[in-house]
N, C-alpha and C. Protein backbone atom coordinates (compact mmCIF):
# COMPACT_ATOMS: atom_id res chain seq x y z
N UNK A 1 27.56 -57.19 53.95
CA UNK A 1 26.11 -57.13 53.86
C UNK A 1 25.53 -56.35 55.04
N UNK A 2 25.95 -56.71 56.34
CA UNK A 2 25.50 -56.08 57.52
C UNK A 2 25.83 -54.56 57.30
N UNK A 3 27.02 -54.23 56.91
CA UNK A 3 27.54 -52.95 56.67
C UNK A 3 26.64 -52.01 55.59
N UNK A 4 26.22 -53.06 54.46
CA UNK A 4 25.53 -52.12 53.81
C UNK A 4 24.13 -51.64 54.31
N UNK A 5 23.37 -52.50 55.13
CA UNK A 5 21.98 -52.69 55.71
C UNK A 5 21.97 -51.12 56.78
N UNK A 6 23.36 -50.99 57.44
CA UNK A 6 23.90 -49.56 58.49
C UNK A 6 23.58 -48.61 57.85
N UNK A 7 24.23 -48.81 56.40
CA UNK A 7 24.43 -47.39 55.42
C UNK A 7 22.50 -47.24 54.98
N UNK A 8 22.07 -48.16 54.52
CA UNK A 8 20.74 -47.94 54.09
C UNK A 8 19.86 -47.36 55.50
N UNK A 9 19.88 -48.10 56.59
CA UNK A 9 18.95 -47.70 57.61
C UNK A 9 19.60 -45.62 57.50
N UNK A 10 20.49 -45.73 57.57
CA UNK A 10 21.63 -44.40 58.31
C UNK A 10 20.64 -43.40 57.15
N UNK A 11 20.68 -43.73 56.17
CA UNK A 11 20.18 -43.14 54.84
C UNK A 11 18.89 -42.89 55.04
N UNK A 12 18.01 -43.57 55.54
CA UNK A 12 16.21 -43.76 55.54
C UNK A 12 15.94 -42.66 56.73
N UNK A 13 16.90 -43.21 57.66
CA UNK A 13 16.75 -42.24 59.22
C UNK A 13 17.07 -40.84 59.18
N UNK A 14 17.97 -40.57 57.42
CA UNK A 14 18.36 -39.38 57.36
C UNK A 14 17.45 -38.60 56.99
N UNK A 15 17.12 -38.84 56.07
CA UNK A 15 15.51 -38.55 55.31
C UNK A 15 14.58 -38.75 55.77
N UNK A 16 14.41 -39.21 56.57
CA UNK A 16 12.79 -39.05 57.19
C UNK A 16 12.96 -37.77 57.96
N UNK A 17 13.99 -37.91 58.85
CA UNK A 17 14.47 -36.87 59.94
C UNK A 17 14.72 -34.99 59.08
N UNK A 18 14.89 -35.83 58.17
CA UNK A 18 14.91 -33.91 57.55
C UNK A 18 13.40 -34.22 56.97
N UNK A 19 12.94 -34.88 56.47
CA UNK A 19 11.33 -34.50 55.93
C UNK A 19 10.29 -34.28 57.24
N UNK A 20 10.80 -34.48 58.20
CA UNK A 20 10.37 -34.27 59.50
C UNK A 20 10.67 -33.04 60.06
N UNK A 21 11.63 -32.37 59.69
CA UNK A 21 12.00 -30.90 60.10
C UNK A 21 11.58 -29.86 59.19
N UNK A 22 11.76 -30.54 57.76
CA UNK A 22 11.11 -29.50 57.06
C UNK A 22 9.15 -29.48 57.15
N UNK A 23 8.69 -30.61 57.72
CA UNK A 23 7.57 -30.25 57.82
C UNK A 23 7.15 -29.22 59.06
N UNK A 24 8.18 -29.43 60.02
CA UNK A 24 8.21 -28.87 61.56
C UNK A 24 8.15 -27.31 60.81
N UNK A 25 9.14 -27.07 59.92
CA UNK A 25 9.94 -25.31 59.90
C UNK A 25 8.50 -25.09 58.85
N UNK A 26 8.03 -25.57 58.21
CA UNK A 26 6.79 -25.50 57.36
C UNK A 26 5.89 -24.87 58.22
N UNK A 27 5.16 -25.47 59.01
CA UNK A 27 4.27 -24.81 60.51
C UNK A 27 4.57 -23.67 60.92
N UNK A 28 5.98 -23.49 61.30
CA UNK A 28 6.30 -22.60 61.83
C UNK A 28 6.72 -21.66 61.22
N UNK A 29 6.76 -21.66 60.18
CA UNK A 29 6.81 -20.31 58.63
C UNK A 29 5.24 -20.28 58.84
N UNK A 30 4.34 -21.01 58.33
CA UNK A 30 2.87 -20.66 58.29
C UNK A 30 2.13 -19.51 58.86
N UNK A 31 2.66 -20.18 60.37
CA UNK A 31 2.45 -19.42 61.77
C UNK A 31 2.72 -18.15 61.78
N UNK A 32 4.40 -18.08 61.84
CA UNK A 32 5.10 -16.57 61.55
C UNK A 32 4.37 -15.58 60.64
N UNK A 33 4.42 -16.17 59.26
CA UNK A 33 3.33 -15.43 58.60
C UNK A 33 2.33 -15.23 58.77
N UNK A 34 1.48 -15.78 59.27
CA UNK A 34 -0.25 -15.46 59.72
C UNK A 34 -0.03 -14.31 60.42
N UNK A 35 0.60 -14.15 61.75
CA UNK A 35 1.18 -13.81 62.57
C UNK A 35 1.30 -12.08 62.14
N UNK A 36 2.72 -11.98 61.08
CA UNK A 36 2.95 -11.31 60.27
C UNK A 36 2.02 -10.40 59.29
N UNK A 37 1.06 -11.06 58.85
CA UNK A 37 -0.10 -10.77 58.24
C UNK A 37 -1.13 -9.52 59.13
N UNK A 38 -1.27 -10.63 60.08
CA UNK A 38 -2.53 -9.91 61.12
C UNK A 38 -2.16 -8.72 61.53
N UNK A 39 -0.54 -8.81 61.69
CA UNK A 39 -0.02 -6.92 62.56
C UNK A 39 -0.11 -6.36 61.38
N UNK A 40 -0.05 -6.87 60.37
CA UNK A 40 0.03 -5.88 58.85
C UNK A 40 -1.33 -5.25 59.12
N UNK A 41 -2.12 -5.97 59.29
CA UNK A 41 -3.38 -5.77 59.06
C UNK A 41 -3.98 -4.75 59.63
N UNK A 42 -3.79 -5.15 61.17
CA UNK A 42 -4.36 -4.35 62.18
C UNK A 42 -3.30 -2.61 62.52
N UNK A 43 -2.21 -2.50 61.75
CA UNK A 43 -1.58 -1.21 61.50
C UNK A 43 -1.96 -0.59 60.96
N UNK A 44 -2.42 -1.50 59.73
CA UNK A 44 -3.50 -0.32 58.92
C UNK A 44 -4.54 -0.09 58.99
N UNK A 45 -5.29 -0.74 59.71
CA UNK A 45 -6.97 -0.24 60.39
C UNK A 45 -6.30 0.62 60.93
N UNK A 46 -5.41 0.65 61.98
CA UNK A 46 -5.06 1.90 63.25
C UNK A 46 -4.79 2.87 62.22
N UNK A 47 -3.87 3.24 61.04
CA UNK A 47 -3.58 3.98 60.57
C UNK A 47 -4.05 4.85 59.15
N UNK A 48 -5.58 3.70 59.10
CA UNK A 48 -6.26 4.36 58.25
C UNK A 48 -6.72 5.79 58.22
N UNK A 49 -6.26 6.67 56.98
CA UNK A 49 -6.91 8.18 57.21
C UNK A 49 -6.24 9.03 57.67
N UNK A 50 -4.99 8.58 58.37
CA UNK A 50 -3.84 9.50 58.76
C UNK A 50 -2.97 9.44 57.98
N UNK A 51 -2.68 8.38 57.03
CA UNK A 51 -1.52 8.82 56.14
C UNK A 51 -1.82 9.85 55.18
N UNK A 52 -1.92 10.91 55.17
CA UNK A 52 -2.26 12.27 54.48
C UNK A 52 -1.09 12.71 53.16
N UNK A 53 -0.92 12.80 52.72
CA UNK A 53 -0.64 13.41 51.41
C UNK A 53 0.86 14.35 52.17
N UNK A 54 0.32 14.72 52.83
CA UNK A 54 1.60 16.12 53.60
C UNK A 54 2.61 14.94 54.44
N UNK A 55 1.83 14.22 55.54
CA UNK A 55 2.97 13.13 56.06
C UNK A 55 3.88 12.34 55.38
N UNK A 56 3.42 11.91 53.77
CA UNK A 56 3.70 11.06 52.92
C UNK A 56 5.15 11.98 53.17
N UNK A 57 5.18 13.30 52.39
CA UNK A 57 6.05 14.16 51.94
C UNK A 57 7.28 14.48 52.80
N UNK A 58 6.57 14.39 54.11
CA UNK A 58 7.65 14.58 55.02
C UNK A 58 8.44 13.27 55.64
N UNK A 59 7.50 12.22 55.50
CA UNK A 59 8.46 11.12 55.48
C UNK A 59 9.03 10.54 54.55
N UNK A 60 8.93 11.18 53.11
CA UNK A 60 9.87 10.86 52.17
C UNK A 60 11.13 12.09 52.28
N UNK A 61 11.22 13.65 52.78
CA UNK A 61 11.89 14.30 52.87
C UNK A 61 12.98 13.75 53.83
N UNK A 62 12.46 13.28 55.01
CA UNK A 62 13.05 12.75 56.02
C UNK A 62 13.91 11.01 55.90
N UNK A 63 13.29 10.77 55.23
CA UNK A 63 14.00 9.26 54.58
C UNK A 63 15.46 9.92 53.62
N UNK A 64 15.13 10.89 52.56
CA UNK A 64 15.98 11.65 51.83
C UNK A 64 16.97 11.77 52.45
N UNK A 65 17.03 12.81 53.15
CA UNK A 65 17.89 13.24 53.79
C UNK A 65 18.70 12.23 55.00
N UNK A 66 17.58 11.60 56.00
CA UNK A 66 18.74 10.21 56.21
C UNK A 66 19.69 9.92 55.17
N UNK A 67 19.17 9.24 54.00
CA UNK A 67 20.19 8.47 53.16
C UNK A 67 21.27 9.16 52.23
N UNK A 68 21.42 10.71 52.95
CA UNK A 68 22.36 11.73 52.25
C UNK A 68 23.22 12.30 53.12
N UNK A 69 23.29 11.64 54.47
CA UNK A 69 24.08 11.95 55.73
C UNK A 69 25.34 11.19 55.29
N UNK A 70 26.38 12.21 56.35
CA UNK A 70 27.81 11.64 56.04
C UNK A 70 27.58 10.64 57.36
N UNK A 71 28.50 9.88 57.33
CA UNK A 71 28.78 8.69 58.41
C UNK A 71 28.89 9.76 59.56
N UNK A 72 30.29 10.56 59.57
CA UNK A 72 29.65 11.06 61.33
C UNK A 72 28.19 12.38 61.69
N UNK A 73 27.49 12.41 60.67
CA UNK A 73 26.17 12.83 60.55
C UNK A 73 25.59 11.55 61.43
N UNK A 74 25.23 10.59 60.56
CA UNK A 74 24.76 9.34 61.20
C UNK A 74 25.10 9.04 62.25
N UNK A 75 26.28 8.69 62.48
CA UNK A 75 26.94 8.36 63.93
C UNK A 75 26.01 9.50 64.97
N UNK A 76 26.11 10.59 64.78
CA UNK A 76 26.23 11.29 65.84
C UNK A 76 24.46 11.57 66.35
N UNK A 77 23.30 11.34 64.96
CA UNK A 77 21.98 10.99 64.97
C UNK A 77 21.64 9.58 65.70
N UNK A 78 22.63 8.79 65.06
CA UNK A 78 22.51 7.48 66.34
C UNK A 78 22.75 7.48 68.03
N UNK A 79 23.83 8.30 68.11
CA UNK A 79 24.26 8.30 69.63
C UNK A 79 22.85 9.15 70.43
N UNK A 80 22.91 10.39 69.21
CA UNK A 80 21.39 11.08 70.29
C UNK A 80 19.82 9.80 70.57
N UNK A 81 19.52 9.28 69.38
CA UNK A 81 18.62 8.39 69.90
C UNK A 81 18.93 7.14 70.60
N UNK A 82 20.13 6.74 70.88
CA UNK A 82 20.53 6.08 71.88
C UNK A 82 20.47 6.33 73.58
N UNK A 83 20.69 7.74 73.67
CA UNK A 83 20.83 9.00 74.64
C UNK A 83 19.18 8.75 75.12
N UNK A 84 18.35 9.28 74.11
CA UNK A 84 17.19 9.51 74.07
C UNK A 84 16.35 7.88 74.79
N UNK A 85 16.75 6.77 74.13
CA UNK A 85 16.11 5.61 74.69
C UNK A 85 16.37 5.26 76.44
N UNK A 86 17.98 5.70 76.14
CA UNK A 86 18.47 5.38 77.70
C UNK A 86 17.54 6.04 78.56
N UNK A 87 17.28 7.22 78.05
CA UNK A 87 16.81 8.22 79.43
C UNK A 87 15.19 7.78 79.13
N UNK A 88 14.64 7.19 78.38
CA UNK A 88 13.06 6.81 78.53
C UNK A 88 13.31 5.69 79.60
N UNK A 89 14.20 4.86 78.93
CA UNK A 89 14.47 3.54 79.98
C UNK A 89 14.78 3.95 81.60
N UNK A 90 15.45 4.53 81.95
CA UNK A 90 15.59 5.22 83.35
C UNK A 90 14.34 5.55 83.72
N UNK A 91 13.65 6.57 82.98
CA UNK A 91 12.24 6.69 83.67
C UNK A 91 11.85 5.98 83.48
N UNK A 92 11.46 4.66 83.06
CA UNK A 92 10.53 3.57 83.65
C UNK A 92 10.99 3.30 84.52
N UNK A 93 12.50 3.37 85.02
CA UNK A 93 12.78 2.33 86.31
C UNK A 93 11.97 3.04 87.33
């Protein structure tokens, strides 16, 4: 009897404790998203009127052609903007 009373509490404490986390991760999805939302938001005020018809084109040309590179194409486009970050990062130091 005592044994089963362990298993029931063990059981109640289990479930509360996850309906307690999922309310916690609930908030904090809410949040994230609001969050999420607002930079959506405020990118496109900043970027209202500049996305032009011609930029569209060239960032779909440029997406294209990324996704038609051979691997050491890629590789070797990665290492230069790697190159490229390092040496921004140096000049800040």
């Amino acid at each position: 009897m005592k044994n089963e009373e362990k298993k029931e509490n063990f059981m109640k404490k289990a479930f509360r404790d996850m309906k307690e986390n999922a309310k916690a991760q609930h908030e904090v999805d809410k949040a994230n998203f609001a969050a999420a939302k607002a930079e959506s938001r405020a990118n496109f005020e900043e970027n209202r009127g500049k996305n032009t018809l011609k930029r569209a084109k060239e960032n779909a040309k440029k997406s294209w052609d990324d996704a038609h590179m051979s691997p050491a194409e890629r590789q070797a486009k990665t290492r230069e903007q790697q190159a490229k970050q390092i040496e921004k990062a140096n000049e800040r130091n």
